[in-house]
C-alpha atoms as a PDB file:
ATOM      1  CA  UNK A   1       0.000   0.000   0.000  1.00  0.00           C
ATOM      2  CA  UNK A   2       1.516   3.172  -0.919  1.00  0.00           C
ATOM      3  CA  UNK A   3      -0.199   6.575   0.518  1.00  0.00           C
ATOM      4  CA  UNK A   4       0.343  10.292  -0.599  1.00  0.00           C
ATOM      5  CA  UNK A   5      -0.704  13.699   0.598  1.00  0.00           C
ATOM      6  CA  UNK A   6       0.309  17.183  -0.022  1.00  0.00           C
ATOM      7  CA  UNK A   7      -0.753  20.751   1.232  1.00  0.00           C
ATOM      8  CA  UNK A   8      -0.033  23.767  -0.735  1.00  0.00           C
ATOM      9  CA  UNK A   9      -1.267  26.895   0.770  1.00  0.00           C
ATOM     10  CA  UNK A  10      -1.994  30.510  -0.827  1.00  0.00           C
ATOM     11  CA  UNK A  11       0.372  33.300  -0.630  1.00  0.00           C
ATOM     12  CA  UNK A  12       0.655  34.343   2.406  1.00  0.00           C
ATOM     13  CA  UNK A  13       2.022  33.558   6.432  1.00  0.00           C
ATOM     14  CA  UNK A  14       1.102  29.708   5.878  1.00  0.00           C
ATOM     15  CA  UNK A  15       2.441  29.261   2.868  1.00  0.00           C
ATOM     16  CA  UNK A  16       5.858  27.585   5.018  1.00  0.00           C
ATOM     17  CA  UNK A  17       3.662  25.012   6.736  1.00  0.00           C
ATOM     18  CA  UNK A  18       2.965  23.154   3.413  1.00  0.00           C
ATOM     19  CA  UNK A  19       4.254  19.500   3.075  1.00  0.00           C
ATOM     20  CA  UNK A  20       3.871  16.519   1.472  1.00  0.00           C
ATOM     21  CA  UNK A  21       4.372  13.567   2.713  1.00  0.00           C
ATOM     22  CA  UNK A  22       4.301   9.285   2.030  1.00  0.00           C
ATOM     23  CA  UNK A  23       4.366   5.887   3.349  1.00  0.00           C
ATOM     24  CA  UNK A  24       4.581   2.542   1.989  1.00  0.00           C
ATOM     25  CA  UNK A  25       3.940  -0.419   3.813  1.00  0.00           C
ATOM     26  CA  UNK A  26       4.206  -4.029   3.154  1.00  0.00           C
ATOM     27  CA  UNK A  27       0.841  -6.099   4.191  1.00  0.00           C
ATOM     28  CA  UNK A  28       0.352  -9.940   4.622  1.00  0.00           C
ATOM     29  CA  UNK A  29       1.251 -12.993   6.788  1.00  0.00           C
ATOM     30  CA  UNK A  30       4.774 -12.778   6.866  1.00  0.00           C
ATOM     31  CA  UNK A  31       5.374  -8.687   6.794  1.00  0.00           C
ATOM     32  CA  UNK A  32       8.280  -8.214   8.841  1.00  0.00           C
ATOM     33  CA  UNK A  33       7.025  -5.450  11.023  1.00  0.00           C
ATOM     34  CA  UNK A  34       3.373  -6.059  13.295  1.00  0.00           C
ATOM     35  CA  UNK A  35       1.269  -3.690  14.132  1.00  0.00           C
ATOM     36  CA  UNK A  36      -1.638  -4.105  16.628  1.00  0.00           C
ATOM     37  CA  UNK A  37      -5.027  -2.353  17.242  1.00  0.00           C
ATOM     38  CA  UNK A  38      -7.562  -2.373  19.791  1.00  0.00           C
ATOM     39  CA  UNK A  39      -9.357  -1.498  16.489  1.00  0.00           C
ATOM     40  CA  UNK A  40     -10.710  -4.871  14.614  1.00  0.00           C
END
């Protein structure tokens, strides 16, 4: 799963907070990392 976002603001004093950002993660059985959620 890849994921993308980016901000672009107007002209202006928040112009500097815009970003982007992305994450890829590998998903199945045997992915090396876990992650757990009380979430199901």
């Amino acid at each position: 799963v890849v994921c993308a976002d980016s901000a672009v603001y107007a002209e202006g004093p928040a112009r500097p907070t815009g970003g982007a950002a992305a994450v890829a993660m590998l998903i199945g059985p045997h992915a090396p990392i876990v992650f757990e959620s009380k979430y199901r």
